[in-house]
Protein backbone atom coordinates (compact mmCIF):
# COMPACT_ATOMS: atom_id res chain seq x y z
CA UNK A 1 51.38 46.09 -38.63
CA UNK A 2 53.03 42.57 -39.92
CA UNK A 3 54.18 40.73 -37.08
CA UNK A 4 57.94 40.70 -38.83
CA UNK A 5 57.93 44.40 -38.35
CA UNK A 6 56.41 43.74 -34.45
CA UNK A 7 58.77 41.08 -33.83
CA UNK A 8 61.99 42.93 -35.11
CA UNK A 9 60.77 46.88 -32.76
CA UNK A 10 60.30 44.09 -30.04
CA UNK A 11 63.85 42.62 -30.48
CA UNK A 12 65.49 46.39 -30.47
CA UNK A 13 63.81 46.91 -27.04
CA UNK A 14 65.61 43.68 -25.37
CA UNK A 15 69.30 43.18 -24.43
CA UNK A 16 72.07 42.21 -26.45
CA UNK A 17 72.52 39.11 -25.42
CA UNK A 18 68.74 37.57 -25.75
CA UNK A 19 68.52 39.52 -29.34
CA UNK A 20 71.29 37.38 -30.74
CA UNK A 21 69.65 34.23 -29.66
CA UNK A 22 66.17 35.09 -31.20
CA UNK A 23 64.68 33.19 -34.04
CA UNK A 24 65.63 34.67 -37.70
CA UNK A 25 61.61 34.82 -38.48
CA UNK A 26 62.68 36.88 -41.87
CA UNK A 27 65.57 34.77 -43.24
CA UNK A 28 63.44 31.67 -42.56
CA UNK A 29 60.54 33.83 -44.52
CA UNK A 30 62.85 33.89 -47.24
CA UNK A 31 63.54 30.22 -47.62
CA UNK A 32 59.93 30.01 -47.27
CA UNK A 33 59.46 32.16 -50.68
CA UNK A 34 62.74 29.87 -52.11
CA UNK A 35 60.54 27.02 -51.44
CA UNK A 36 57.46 28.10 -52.96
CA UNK A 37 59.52 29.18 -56.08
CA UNK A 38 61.61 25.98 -55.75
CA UNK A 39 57.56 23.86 -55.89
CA UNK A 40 56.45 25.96 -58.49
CA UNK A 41 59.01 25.08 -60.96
CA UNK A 42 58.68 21.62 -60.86
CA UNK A 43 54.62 21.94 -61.27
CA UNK A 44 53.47 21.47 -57.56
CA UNK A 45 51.66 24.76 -56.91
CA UNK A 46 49.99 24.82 -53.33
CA UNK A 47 46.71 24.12 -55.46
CA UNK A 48 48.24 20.86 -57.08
CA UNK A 49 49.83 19.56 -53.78
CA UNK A 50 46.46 20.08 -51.96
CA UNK A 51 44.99 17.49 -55.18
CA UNK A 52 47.57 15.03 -54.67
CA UNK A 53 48.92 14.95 -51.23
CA UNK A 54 48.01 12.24 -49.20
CA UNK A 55 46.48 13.54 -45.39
CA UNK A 56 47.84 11.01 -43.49
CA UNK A 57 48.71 10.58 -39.56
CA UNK A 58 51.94 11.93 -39.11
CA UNK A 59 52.54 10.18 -35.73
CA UNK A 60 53.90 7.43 -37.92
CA UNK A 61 55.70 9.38 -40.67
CA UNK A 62 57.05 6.07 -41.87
CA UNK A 63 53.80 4.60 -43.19
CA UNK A 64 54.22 1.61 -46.15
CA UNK A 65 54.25 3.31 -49.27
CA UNK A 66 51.80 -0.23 -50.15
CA UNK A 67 49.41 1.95 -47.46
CA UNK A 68 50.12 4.96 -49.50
CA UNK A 69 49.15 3.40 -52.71
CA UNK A 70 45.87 2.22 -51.87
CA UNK A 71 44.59 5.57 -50.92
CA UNK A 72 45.65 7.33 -53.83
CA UNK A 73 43.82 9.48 -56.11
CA UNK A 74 42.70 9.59 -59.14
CA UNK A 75 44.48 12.14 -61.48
CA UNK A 76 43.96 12.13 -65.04
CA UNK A 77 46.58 12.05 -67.90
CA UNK A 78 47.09 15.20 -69.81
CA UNK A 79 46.21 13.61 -72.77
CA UNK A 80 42.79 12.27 -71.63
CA UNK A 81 43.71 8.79 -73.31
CA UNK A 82 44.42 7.38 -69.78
CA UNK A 83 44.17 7.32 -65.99
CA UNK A 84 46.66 7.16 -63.64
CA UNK A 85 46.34 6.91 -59.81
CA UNK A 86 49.11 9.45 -58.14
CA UNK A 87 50.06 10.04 -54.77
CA UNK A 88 52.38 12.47 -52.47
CA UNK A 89 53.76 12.25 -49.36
CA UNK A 90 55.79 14.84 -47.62
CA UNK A 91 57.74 13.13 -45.35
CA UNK A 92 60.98 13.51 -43.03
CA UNK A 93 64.01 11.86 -42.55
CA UNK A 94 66.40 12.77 -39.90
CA UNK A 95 70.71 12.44 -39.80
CA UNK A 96 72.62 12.98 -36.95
CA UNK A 97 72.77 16.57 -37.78
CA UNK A 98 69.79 17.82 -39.52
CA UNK A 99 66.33 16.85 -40.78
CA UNK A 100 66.14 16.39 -44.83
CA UNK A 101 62.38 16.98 -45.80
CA UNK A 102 61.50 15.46 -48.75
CA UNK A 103 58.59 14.33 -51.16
CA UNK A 104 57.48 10.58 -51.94
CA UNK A 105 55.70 10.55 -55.52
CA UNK A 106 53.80 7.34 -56.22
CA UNK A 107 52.09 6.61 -59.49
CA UNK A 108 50.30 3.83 -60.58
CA UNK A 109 49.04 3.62 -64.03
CA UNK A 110 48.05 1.24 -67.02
CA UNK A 111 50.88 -0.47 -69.48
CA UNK A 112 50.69 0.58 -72.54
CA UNK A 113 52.59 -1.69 -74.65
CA UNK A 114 52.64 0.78 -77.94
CA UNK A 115 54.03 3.63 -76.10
CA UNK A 116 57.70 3.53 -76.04
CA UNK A 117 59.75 5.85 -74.81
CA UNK A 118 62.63 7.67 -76.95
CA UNK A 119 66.60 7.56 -75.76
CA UNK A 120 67.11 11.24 -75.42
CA UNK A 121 67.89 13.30 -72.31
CA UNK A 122 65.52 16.07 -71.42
CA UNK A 123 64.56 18.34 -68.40
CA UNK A 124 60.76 18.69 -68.30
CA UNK A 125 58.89 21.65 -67.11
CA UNK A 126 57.17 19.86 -64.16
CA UNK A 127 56.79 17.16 -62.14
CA UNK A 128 53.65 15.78 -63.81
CA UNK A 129 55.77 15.59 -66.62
CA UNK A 130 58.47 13.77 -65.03
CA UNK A 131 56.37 11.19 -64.01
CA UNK A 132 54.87 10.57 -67.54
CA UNK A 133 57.93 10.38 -68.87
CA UNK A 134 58.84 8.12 -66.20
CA UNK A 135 55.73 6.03 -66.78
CA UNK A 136 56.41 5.72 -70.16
CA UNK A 137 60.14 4.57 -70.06
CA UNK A 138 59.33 1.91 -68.36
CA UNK A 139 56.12 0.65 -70.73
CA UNK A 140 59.22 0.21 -73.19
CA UNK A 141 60.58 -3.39 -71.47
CA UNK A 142 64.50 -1.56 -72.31
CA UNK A 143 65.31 1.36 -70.06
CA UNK A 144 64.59 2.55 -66.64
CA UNK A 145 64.36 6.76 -66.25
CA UNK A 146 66.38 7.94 -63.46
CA UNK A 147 64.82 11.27 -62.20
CA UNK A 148 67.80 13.43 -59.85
CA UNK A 149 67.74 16.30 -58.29
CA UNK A 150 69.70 19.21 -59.83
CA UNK A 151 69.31 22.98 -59.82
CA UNK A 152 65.69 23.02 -58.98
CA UNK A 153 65.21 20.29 -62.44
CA UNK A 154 64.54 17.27 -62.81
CA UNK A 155 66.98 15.47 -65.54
CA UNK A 156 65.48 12.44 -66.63
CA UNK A 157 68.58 9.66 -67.99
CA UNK A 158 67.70 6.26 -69.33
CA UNK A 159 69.05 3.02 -67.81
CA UNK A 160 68.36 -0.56 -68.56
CA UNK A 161 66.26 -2.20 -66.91
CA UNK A 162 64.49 -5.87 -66.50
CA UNK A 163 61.16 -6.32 -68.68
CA UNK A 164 57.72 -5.78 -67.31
CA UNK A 165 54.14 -7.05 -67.96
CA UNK A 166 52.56 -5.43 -70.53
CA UNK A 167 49.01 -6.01 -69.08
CA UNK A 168 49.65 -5.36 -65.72
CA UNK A 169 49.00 -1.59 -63.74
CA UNK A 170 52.32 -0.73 -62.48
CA UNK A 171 53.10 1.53 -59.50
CA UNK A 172 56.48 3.88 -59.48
CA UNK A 173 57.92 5.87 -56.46
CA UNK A 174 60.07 9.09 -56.92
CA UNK A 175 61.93 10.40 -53.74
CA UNK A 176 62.14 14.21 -54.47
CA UNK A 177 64.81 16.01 -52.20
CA UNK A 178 63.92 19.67 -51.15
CA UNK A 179 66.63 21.66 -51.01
CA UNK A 180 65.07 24.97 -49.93
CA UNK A 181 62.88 23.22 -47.14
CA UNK A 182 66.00 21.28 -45.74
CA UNK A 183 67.64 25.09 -45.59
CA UNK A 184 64.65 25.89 -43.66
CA UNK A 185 64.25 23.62 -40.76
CA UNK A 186 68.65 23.76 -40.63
CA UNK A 187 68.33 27.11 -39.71
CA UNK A 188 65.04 26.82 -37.18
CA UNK A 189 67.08 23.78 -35.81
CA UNK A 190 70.21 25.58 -35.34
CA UNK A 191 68.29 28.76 -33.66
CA UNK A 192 66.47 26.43 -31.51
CA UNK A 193 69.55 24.42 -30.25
CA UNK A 194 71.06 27.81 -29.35
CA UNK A 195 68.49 29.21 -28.06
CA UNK A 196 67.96 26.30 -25.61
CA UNK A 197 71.82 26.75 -24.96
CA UNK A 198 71.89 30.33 -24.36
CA UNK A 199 68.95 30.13 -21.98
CA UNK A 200 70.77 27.30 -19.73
CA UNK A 201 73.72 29.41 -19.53
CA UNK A 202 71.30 32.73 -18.10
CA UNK A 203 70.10 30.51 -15.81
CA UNK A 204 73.23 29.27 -14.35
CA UNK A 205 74.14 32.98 -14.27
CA UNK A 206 70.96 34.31 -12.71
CA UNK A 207 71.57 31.81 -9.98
CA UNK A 208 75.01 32.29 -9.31
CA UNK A 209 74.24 36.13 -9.57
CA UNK A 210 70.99 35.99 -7.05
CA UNK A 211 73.40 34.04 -4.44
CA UNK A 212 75.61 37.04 -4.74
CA UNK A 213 72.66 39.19 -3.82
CA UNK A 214 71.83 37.20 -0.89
CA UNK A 215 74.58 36.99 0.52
CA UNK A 216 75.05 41.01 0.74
CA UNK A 217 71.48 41.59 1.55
CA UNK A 218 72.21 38.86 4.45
CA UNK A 219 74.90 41.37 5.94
CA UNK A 220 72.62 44.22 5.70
CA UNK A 221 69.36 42.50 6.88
CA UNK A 222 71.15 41.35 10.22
CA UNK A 223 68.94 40.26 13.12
CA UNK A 224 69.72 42.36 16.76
CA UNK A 225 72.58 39.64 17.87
CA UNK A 226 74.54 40.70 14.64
CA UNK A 227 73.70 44.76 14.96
CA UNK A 228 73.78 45.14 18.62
CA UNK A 229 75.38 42.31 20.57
CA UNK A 230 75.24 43.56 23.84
CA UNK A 231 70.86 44.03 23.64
CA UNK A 232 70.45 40.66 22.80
CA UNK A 233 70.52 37.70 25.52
CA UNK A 234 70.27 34.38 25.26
CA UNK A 235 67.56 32.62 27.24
CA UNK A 236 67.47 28.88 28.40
CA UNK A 237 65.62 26.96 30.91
CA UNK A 238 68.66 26.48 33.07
CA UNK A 239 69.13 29.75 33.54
CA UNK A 240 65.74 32.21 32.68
CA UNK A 241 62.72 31.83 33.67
CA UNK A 242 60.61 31.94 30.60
CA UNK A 243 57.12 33.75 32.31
CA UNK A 244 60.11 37.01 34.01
CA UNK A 245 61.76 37.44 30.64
CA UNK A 246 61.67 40.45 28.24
CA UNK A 247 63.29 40.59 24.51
CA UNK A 248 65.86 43.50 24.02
CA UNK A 249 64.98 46.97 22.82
CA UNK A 250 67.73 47.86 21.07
CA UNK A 251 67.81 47.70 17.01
CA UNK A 252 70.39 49.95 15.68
CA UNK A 253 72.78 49.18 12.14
CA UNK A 254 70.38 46.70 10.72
CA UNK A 255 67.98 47.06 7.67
CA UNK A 256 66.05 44.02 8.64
CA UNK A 257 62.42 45.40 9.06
CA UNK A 258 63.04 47.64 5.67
CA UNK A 259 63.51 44.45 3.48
CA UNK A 260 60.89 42.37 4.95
CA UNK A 261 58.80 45.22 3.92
CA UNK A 262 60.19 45.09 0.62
CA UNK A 263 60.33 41.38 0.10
CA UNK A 264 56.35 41.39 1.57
CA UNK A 265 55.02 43.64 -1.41
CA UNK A 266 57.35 41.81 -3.84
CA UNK A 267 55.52 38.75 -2.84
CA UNK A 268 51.90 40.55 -2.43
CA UNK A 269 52.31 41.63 -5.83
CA UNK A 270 52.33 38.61 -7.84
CA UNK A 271 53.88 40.18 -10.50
CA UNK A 272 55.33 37.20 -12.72
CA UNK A 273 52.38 34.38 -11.68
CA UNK A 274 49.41 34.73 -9.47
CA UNK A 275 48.91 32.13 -6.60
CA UNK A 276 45.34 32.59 -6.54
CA UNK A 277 42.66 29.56 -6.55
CA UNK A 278 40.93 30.94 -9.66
CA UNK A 279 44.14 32.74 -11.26
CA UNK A 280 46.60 30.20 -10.55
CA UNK A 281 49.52 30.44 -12.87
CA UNK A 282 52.01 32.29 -15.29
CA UNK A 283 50.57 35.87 -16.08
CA UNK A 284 50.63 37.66 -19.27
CA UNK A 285 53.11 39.79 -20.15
CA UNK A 286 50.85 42.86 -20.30
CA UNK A 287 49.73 42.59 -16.90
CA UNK A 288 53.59 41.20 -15.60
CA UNK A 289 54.68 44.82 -17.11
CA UNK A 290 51.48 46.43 -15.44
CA UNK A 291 51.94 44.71 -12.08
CA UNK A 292 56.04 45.53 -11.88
CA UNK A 293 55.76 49.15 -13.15
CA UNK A 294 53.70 49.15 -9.73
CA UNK A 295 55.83 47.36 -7.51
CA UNK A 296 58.71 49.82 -8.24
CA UNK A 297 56.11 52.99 -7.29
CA UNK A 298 55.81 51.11 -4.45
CA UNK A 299 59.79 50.39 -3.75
CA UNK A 300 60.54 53.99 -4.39
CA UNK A 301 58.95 54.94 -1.15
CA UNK A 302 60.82 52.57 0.83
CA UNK A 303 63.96 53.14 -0.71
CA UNK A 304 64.87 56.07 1.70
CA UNK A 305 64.46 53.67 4.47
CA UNK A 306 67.15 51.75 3.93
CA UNK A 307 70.39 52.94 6.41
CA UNK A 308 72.94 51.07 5.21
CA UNK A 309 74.87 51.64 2.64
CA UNK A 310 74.84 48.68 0.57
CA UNK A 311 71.51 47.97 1.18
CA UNK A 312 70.48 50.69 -1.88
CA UNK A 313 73.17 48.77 -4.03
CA UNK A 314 71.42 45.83 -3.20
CA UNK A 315 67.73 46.93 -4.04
CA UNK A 316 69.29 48.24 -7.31
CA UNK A 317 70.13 44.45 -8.26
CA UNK A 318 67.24 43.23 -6.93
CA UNK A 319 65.48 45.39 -9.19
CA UNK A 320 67.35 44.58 -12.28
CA UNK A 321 66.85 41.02 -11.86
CA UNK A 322 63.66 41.41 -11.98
CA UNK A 323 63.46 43.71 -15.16
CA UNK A 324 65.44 41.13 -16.71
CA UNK A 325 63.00 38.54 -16.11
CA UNK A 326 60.64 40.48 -17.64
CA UNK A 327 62.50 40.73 -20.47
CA UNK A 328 63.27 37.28 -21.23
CA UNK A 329 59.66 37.20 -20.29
CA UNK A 330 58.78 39.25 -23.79
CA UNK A 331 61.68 37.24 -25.68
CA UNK A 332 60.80 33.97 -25.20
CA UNK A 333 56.57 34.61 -25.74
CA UNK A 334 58.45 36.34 -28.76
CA UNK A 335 60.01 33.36 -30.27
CA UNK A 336 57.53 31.30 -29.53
CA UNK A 337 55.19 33.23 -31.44
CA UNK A 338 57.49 33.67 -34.11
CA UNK A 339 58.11 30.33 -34.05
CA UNK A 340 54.17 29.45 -34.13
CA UNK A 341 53.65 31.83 -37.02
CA UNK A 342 56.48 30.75 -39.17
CA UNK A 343 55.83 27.20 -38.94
CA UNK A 344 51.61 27.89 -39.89
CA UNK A 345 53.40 30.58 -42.65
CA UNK A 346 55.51 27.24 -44.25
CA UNK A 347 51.72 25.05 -44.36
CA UNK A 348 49.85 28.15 -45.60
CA UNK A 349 52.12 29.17 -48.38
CA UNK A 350 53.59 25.97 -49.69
CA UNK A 351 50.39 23.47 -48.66
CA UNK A 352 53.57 20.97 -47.26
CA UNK A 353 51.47 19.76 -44.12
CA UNK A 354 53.80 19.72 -41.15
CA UNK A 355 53.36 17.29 -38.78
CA UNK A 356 50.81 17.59 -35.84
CA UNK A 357 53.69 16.95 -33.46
CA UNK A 358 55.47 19.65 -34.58
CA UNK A 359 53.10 22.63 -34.51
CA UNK A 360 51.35 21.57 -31.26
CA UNK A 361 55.07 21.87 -29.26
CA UNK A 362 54.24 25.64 -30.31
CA UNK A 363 50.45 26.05 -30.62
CA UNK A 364 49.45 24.23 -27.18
CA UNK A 365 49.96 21.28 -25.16
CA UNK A 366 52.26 18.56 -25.46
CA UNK A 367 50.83 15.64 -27.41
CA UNK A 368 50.12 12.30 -25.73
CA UNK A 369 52.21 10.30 -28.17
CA UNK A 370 56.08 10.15 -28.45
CA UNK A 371 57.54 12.23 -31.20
CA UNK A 372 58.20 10.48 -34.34
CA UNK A 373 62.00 9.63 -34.83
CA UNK A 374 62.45 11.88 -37.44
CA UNK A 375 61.36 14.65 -35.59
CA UNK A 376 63.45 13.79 -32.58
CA UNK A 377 66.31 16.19 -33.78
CA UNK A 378 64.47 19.97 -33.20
CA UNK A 379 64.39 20.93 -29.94
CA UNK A 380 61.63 20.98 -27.87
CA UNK A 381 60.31 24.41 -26.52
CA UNK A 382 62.53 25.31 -23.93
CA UNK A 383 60.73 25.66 -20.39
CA UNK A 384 59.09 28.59 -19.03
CA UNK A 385 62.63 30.07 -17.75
CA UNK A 386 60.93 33.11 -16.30
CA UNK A 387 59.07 30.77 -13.78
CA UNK A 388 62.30 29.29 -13.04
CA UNK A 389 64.40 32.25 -12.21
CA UNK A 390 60.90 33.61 -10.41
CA UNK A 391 60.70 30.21 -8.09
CA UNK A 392 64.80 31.00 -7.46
CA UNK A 393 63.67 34.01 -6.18
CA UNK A 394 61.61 32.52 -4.05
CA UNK A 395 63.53 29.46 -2.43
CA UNK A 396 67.52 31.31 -2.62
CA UNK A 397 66.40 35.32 -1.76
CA UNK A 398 63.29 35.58 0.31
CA UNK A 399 63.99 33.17 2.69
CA UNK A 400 66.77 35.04 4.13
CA UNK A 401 64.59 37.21 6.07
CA UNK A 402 61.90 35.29 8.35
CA UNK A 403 58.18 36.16 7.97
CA UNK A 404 56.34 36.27 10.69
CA UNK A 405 53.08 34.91 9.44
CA UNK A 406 55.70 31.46 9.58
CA UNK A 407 56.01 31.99 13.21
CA UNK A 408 52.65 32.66 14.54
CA UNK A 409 50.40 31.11 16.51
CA UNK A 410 47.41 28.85 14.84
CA UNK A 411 45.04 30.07 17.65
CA UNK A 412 45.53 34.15 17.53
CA UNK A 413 47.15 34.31 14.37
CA UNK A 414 49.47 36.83 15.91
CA UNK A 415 53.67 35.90 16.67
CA UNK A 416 53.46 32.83 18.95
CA UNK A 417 55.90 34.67 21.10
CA UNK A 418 56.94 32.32 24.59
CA UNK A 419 56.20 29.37 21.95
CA UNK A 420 55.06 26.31 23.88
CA UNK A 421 55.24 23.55 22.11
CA UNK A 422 53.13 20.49 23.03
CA UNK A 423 54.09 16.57 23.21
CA UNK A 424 52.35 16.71 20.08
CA UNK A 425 54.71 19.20 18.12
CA UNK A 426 52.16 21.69 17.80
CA UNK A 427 53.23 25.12 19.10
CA UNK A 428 51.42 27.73 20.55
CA UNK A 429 51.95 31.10 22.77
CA UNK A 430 51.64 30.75 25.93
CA UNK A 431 48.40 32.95 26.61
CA UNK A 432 46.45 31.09 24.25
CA UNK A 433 47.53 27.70 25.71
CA UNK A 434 46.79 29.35 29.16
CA UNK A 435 43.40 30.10 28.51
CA UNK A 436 43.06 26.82 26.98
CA UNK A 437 44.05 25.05 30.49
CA UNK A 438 41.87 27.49 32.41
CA UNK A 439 38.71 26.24 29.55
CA UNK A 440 39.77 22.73 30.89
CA UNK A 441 39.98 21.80 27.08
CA UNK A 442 42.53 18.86 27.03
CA UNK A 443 43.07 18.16 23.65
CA UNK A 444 45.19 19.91 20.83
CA UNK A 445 43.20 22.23 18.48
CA UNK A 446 44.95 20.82 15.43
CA UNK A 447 45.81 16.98 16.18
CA UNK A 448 43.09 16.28 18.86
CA UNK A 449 45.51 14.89 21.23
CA UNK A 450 45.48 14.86 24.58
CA UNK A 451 48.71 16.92 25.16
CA UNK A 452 47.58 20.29 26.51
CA UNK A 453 46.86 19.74 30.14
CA UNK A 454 49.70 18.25 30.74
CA UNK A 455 51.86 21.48 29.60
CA UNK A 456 53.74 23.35 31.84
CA UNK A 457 57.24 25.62 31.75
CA UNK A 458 59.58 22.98 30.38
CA UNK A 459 57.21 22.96 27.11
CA UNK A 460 58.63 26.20 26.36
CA UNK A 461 60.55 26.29 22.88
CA UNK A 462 63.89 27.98 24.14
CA UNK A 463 65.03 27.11 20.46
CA UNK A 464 62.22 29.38 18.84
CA UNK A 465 61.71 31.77 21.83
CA UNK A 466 65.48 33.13 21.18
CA UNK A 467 65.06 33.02 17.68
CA UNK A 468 61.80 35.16 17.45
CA UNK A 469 63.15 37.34 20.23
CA UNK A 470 66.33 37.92 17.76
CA UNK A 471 64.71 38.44 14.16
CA UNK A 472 61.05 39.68 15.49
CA UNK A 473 62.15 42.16 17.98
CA UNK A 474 59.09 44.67 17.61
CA UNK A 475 56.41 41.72 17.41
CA UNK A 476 58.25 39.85 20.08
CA UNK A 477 57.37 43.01 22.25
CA UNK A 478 54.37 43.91 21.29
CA UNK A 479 53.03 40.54 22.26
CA UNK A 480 54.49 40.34 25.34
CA UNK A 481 52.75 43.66 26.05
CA UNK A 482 49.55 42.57 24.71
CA UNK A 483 49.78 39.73 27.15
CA UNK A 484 50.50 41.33 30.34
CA UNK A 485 47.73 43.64 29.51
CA UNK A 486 45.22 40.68 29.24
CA UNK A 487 46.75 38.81 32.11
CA UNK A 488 46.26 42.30 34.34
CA UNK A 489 42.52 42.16 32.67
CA UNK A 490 41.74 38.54 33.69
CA UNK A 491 42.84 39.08 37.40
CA UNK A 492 40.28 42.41 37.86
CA UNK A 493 38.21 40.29 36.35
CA UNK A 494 38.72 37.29 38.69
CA UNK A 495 38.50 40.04 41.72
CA UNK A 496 35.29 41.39 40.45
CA UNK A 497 36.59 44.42 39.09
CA UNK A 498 35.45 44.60 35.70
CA UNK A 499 36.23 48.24 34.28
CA UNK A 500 34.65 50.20 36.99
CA UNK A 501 37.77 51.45 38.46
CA UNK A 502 38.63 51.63 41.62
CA UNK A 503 35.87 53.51 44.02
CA UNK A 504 36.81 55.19 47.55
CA UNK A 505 33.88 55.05 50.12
């Protein structure tokens, strides 16, 4: 299948919005085709411009035409009598508005003071012609053959000009206008430049939408002192004693363990870039539509979880968000492709070589070198906006809920609950700094300081103690019961009773 056939089915499948914004890959085939026709007229076939243009490096697109002319070729007259040397250039110039390709004909030839060219207007059949006829006005010492662009012709007109040496090679520039090719890269230009606008406006959107969203999921992800005041309690070392104290059991109108579910396989997923060591970076859009055609399998299952209310409204625009960024996922590879394949299309068909600047913006990485001027006015590739919107995902939404792997301890990997935090500013729970005393191990695991002897209760993060007791309920328990049951098993231990039971003689 062509890709203009792909390209369009893709379109259909996106929103409105993005398919108005994409590139117009078969109008600027079209002017493509005009410009081939518009070459061919004037006796520059793609075989004839491969003869006579001059490969050059376009990094400096404003070489000396003096450059130009000693690296011509050699192209022989039609009439075999004589040799002339001929050049062109395809070359840019840019306006505050739009870039005007055009070509740069140089030929250098032998005077031939018997040749004289006649008075009368004509319109030759091509270029070549031009150019001879240009030659020879000249040879005549009287008139000077202006050659102007009109209707795809070239009208030549005869003007005085000053006399010449007879016996002297002479070198003559024509500066050809393309009308068809300045059409062309006017309308990638404008598509661009809207495109880039159009995707700055989704993005100030998709933010202001995604604070929206977590705001509401805030309300319905509340911690135990918003759901149940009266089961939470603040502790402080003026008033609790940190080693008698036991978090709250009470979780009732809160979705808060649901969504850090949620949010967890969101994030284990990697569905729009992959964070590992050997995968690291943006995935495919194959595997992006694999990986989030999974995630909402996955999302269905914990959708009945969710008690309140908005919570389900929420999900729903937490999932759209994300098919959206999917789609401008498939948009923008689509343009870019497009883009890729219309700009190789314009070299292949027409043998106009485009500068390397321009075609490595959308065939790989950046170049090294600044841009020429000319250039200056087509926008660059916009940047990867899916990774954007992805990494405001990731500092605006998910951080609403805690994690727990944030809060654990860097000794039992488990939630550092009782944190003690050392002179140092490391922070550990208090079992594991316990056992560390009782080792007689006086420096920190991480910094190697000597700060963990001289802990004791008012080390105790009251801060971060109320805070995991608040959002980590469950874990907050669970390690408090895991630590009287290893406390109970160090005493027996300590008394000699090591899992024998007790015995009655």
């Amino acid at each position: 299948m062509h890709f203009s056939k792909t390209y369009s089915q893709l379109l259909l499948t996106l929103p409105p919005e993005l398919r108005e914004n994409a590139i117009q890959y078969r109008q600027l085939k079209k002017l493509i085709n005009q410009l081939v026709q518009e070459l061919s007229s004037l006796g520059l076939s793609p075989t004839v411009l491969q003869q006579l243009l001059e490969q050059q490096n376009h990094g400096s697109l404003t070489a000396k035409i003096e450059q130009i002319r000693q690296q011509c070729d050699l192209v022989p007259d039609g009439d075999g009598d004589q040799q002339r040397h001929a050049t062109v250039v395809y070359e840019f110039t840019g306006t505050s508005s739009h870039i005007e390709p055009r070509l740069r004909l140089s030929v250098k030839h032998s005077i031939d003071a018997t040749e004289l060219a006649s008075g009368h207007t004509t319109t030759p059949d091509s270029i070549l012609e031009a150019l001879h006829l240009h030659s020879r006005a000249l040879e005549s010492n009287t008139a000077f053959v202006n050659i102007s662009y009109s209707s795809a012709k070239y009208v030549r007109s005869v003007l005085p000009c000053a006399p010449v040496d007879s016996l002297e090679p002479s070198t003559h520039d024509l500066i050809i206008p393309l009308r068809s090719d300045t059409a062309f890269f006017h309308l990638l230009n404008t598509a661009l430049a809207s495109l880039a606008a159009h995707l700055n406006t989704v993005h100030g959107s998709f933010t202001s939408t995604l604070q929206c969203l977590a705001h509401t999921i805030s309300t319905t992800a509340r911690p135990t002192s918003s759901s149940a005041p009266r089961s939470f309690s603040a502790y402080s070392m003026a008033v609790s004693n940190a080693a008698t104290l036991r978090p709250s059991s009470g979780i009732r109108k809160t979705d808060l363990y649901s969504w850090r579910e949620i949010f967890q396989t969101y994030l284990d997923g990697e569905i729009f870039e992959s964070v590992g060591e050997r995968t690291r970076g943006e995935r495919s859009v194959e595997e992006t539509e694999t990986r989030m055609k999974q995630f909402e399998e996955r999302i269905r299952e914990k959708r009945s979880k969710l008690k309140l209310a908005g919570s389900k409204d929420a999900l729903d625009v937490f999932m759209r968000m994300n098919f959206f960024i999917l789609d401008l996922k498939r948009f923008q590879f689509a343009n870019a492709e497009a883009t890729r394949k219309i700009l190789k299309k314009h070299t292949k068909r027409t043998a106009l070589p485009l500068p390397s600047y321009l075609l490595s913006l959308w065939n790989g990485p950046f170049p090294a070198s600044p841009p020429p001027a000319e250039l200056a006015l087509l926008p660059q590739p916009p940047a990867s906006l899916p990774r954007l919107l992805v990494q405001a995902i990731g500092e605006i939404l998910l951080p609403i809920v805690p994690h727990v792997d944030d809060y654990s301890c860097l000794i039992c990997t488990s939630l550092a609950f009782k944190p003690i935090r050392l002179h140092c500013g490391h922070l550990f729970c208090v079992r594991c700094l316990v056992k560390l005393q009782k080792l007689g191990k006086a420096n920190c695991p991480i910094c190697r300081a000597p700060t963990v002897l001289k802990a004791d209760r008012t080390n105790v993060d009251y801060a971060l103690l109320n805070f995991m007791a608040d959002w980590f309920p469950f874990e907050s328990r669970a390690k408090l019961r895991a630590n009287e049951r290893e406390a109970a098993k160090e005493e027996l231990e300590e008394l000699g009773l090591t899992g024998q039971g007790c015995r009655v003689m």
